[in-house]
C-alpha atoms as a PDB file:
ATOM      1  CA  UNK A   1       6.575 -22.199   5.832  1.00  0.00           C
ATOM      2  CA  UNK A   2       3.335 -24.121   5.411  1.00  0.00           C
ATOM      3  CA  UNK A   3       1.763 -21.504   3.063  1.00  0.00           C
ATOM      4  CA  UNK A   4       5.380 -21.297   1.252  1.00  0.00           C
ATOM      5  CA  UNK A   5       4.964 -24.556   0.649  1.00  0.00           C
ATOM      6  CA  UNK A   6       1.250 -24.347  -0.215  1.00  0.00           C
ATOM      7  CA  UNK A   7       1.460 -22.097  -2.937  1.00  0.00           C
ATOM      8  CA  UNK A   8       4.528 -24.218  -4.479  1.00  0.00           C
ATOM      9  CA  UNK A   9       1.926 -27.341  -4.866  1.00  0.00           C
ATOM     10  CA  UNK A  10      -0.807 -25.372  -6.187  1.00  0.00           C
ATOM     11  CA  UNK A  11       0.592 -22.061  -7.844  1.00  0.00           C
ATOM     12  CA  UNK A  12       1.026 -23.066 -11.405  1.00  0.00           C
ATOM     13  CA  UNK A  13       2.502 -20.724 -13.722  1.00  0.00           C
ATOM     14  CA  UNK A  14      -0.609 -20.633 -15.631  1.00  0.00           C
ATOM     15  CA  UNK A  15      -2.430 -18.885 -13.121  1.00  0.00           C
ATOM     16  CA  UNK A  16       0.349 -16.730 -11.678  1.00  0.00           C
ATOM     17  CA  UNK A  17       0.195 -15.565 -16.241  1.00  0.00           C
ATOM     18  CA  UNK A  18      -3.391 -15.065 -16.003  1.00  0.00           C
ATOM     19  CA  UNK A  19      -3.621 -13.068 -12.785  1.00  0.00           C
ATOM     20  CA  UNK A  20      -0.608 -10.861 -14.423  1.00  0.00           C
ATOM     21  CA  UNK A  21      -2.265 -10.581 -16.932  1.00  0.00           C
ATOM     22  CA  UNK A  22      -5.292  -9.281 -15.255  1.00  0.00           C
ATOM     23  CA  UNK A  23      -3.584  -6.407 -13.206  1.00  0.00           C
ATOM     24  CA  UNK A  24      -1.771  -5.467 -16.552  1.00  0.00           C
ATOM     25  CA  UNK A  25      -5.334  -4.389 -17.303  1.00  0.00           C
ATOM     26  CA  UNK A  26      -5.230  -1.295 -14.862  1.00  0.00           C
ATOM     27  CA  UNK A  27      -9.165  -2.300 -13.608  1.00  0.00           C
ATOM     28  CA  UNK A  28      -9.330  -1.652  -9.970  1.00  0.00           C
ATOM     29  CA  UNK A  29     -10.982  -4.139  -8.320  1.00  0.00           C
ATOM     30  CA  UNK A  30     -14.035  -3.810  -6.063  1.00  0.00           C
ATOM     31  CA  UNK A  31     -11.983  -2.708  -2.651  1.00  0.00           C
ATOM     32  CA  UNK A  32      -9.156  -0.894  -4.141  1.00  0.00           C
ATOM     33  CA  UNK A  33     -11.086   2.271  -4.447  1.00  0.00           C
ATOM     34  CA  UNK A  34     -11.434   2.587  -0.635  1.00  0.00           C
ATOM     35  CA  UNK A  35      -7.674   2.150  -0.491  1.00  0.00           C
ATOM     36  CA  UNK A  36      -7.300   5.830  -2.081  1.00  0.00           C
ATOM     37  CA  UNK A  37      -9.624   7.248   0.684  1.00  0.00           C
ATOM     38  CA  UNK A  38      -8.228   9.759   3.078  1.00  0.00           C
ATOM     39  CA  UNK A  39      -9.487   8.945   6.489  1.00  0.00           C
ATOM     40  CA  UNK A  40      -6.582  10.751   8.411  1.00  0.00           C
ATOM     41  CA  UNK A  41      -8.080  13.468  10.583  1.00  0.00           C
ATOM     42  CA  UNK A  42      -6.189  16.482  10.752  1.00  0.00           C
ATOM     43  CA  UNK A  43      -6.123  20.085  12.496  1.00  0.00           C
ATOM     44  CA  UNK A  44      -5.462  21.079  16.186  1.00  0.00           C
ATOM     45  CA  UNK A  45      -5.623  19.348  19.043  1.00  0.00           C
ATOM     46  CA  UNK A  46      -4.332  16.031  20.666  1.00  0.00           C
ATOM     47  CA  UNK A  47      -5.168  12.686  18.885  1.00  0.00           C
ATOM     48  CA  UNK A  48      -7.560  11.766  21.632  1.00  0.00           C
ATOM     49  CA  UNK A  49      -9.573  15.007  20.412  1.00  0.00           C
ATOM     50  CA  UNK A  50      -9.171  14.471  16.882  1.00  0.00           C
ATOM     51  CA  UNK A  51     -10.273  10.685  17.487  1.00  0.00           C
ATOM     52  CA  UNK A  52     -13.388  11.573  19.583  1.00  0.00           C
ATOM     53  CA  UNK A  53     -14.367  14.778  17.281  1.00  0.00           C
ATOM     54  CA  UNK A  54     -17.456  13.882  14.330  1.00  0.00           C
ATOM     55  CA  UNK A  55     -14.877  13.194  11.770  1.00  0.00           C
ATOM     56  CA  UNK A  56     -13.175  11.244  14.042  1.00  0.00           C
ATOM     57  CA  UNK A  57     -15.943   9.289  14.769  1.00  0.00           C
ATOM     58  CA  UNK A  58     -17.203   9.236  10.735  1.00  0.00           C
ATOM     59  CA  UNK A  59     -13.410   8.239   9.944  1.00  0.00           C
ATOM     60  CA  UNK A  60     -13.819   5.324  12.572  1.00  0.00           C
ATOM     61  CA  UNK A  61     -16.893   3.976  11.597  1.00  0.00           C
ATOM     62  CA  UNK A  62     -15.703   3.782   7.292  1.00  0.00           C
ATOM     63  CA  UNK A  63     -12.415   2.424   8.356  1.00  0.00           C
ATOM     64  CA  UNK A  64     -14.676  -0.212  10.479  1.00  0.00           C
ATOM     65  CA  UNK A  65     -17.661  -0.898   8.104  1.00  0.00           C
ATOM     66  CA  UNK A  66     -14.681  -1.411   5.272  1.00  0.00           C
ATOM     67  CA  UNK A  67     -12.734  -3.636   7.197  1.00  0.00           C
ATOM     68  CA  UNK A  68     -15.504  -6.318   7.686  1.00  0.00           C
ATOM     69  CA  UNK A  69     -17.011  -5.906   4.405  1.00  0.00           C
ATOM     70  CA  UNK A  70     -13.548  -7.136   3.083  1.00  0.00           C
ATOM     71  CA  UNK A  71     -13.692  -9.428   5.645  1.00  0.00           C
ATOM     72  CA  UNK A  72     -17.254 -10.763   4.966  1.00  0.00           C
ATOM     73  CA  UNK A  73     -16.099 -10.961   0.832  1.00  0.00           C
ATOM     74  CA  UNK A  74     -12.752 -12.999   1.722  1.00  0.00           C
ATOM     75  CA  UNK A  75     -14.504 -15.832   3.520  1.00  0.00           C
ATOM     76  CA  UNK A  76     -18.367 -15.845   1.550  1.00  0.00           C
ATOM     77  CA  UNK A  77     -17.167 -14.582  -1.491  1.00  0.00           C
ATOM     78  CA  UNK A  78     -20.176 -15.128  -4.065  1.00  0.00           C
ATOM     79  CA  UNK A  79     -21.986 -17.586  -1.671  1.00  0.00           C
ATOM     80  CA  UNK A  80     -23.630 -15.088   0.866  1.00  0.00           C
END
């Protein structure tokens, strides 16, 4: 509810236009291109195997090392 009501007081309609506006350009934006990345692991085995094999492990550690670089951009953004 509280964020409902946040973006009522300070969601104006001229920047919900100008951020349609932006994805109406089609420019992916400097995480989206990790969001097309495959990191399943597939082929025999149990998932415990799968998880613990080297693409497991290299699937893992991109999944992780994304995850708090998104998470270090959201809360520094330019300032760090």
């Amino acid at each position: 509810m509280l964020i409902a009501l946040i973006f009522r007081v300070f969601l104006r309609k001229r920047l919900v236009a100008a951020a349609r506006e932006q994805a109406d350009k089609g420019i992916a934006g400097s995480m989206e291109g990790h969001a097309a990345m495959d990191m399943s692991v597939g082929g025999p085995g149990s998932f415990w195997r799968r998880l613990t094999s080297p693409r497991g492990y290299t699937a893992v550690s991109h999944i992780f090392v994304m995850e708090w670089a998104a998470i270090w951009k959201d809360t520094c953004g330019r300032n760090c």
